[in-house]
Protein backbone atom coordinates (compact mmCIF):
# COMPACT_ATOMS: atom_id res chain seq x y z
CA UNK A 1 35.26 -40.52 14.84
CA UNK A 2 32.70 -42.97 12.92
CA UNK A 3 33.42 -44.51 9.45
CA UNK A 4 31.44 -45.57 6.81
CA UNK A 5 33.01 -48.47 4.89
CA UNK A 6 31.54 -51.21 2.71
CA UNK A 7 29.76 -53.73 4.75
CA UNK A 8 29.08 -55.95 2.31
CA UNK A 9 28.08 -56.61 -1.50
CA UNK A 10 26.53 -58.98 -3.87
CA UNK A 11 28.72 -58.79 -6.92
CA UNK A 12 27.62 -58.64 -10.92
CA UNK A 13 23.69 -59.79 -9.79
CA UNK A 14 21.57 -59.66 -12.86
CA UNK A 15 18.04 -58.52 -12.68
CA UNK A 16 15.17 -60.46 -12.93
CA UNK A 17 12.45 -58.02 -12.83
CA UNK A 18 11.72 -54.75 -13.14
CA UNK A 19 8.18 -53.99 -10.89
CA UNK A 20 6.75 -50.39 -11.42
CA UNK A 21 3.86 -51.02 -10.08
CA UNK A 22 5.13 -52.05 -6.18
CA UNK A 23 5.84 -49.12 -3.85
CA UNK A 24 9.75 -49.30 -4.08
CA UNK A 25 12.75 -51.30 -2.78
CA UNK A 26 14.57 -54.35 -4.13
CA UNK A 27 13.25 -58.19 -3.54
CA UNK A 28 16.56 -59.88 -2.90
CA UNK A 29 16.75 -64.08 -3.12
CA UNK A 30 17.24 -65.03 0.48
CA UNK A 31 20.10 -67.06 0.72
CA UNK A 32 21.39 -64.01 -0.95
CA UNK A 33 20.04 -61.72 2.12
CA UNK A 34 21.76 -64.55 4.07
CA UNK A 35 25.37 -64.43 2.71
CA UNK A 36 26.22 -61.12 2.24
CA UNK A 37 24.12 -59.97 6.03
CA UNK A 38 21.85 -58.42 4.58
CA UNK A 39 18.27 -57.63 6.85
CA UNK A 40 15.23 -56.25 5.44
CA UNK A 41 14.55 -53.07 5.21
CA UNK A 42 18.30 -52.49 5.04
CA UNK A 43 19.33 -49.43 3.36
CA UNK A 44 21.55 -50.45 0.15
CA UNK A 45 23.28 -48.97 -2.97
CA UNK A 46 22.73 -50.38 -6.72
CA UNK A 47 24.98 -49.85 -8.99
CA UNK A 48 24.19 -50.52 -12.82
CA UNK A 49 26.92 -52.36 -15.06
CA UNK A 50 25.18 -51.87 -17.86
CA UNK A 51 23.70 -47.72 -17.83
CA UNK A 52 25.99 -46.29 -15.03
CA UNK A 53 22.90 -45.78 -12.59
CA UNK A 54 23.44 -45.45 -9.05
CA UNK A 55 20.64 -44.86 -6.44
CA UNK A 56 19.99 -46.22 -3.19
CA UNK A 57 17.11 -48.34 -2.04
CA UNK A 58 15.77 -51.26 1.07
CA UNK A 59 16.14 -54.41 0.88
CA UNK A 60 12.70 -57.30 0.99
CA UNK A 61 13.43 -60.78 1.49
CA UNK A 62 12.81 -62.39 -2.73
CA UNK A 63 12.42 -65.93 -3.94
CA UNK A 64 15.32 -67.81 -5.39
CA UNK A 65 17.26 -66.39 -7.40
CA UNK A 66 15.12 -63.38 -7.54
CA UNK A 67 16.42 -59.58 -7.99
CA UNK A 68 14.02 -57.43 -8.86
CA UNK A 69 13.85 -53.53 -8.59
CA UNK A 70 10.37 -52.19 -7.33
CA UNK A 71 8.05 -48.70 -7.88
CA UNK A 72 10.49 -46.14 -8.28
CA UNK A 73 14.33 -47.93 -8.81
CA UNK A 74 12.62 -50.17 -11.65
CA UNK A 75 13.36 -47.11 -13.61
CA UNK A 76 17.10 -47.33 -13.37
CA UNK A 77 17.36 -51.21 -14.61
CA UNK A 78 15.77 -53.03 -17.14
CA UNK A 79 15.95 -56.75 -16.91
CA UNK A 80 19.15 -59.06 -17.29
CA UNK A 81 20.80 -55.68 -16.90
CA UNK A 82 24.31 -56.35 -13.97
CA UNK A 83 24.06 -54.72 -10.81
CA UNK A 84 26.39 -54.14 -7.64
CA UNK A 85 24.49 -54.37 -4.69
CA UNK A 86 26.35 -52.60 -1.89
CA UNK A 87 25.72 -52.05 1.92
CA UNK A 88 27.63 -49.93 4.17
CA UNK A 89 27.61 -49.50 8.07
CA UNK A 90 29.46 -46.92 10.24
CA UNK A 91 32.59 -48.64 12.14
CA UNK A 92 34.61 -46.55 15.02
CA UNK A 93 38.29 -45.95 14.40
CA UNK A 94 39.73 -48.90 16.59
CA UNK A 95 37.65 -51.29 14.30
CA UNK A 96 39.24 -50.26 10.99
CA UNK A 97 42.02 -52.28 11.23
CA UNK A 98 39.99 -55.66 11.27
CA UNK A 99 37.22 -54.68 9.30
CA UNK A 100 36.81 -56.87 6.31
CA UNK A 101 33.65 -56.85 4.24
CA UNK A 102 31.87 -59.66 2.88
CA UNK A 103 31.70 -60.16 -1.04
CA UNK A 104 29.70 -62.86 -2.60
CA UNK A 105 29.87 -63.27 -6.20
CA UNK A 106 26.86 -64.85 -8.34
CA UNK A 107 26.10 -66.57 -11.82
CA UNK A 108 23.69 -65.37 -14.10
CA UNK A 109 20.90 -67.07 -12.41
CA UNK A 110 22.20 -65.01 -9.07
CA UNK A 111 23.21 -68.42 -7.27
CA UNK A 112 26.57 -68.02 -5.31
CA UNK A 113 29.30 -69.43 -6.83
CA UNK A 114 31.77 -68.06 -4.33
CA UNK A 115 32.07 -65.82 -0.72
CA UNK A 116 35.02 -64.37 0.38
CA UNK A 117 36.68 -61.76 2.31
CA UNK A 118 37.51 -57.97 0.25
CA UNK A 119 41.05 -58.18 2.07
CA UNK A 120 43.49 -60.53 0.46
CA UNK A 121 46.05 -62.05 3.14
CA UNK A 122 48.93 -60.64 0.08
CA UNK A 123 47.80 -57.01 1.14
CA UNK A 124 49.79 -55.45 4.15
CA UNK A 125 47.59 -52.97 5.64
CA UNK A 126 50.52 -51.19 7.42
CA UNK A 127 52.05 -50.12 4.00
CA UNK A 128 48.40 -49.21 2.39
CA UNK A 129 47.97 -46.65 5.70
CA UNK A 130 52.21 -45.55 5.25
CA UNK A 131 52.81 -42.40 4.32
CA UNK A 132 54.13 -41.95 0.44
CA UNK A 133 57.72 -41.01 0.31
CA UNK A 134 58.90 -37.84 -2.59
C-alpha cells in the first residue's frame, strides 16, 4: 500500500506578488525550487499564515527571491502575507521508515537561512509507531 507524506516544504515564505492577470500557478525563486526539490509544474499546497487559505497549485521556476501567486490562487494571498509551501509524493510501505522530508526555512526576503531534515535524531521512531498502553 502507497503513502502520501510530506515531501518537502518551504517554511513561513512571504509573498511578493499577487498576479491576476497570469493563467495560474506560483513563480517560485529558484534556488528555492532547488532546495526544497521542487520541479516545475509540480503539484504543491499553500497554506496562508495570515487568512487560513489553503488551495493547491504548480510550481514555475521565479526570480530571486520571488513568490508570487498567479490567475486564480492570487485570490487567496495578498502581498507580504506568510505562506507554507508544501509538496507531497506517494512512498511504498518499506520506505516509511527512512523517509525524511526536506524543510527549508526563509527570511522575509525568502532567502534560506537554514535546511534541514523534519526528523530530529532525539525522536525514536519505534516508540512514535508503539502501540499506547491503558
Amino acid at each position: 500500500m502507497k503513502r502520501t507524506l510530506l515531501k518537502s516544504k518551504i517554511h513561513m515564505a512571504h509573498v511578493t506578488e499577487a498576479n491576476l492577470t497570469y493563467y495560474g500557478s506560483i513563480s517560485i525563486d529558484k534556488k528555492l525550487c532547488d532546495a526544497a526539490n521542487l520541479v516545475p509544474f509540480e503539484r504543491v499546497e499553500i497554506y496562508n499564515c495570515n487568512n487560513g487559505a489553503r488551495f493547491a497549485t504548480y510550481v514555475i521556476l521565479g526570480d530571486d527571491g520571488e513568490i508570487c501567486l498567479n490567475g486564480a490562487a492570487a485570490r487567496h494571498v495578498q502581498k507580504n502575507d506568510v505562506v507554507i509551501i508544501a509538496s507531497y509524493a506517494e512512498f511504498e510501505e518499506e520506505e516509511l521508515q527512512t523517509h525524511n522530508p526536506d524543510l527549508v526555512f526563509v527570511n522575509q526576503s525568502n532567502y534560506i537561512q537554514e535546511i534541514r531534515k523534519y526528523i530530529d535524531s532525539s525522536i525514536n521512531k519505534a516508540d512514535a509507531l508503539a502501540e499506547p498502553t491503558v
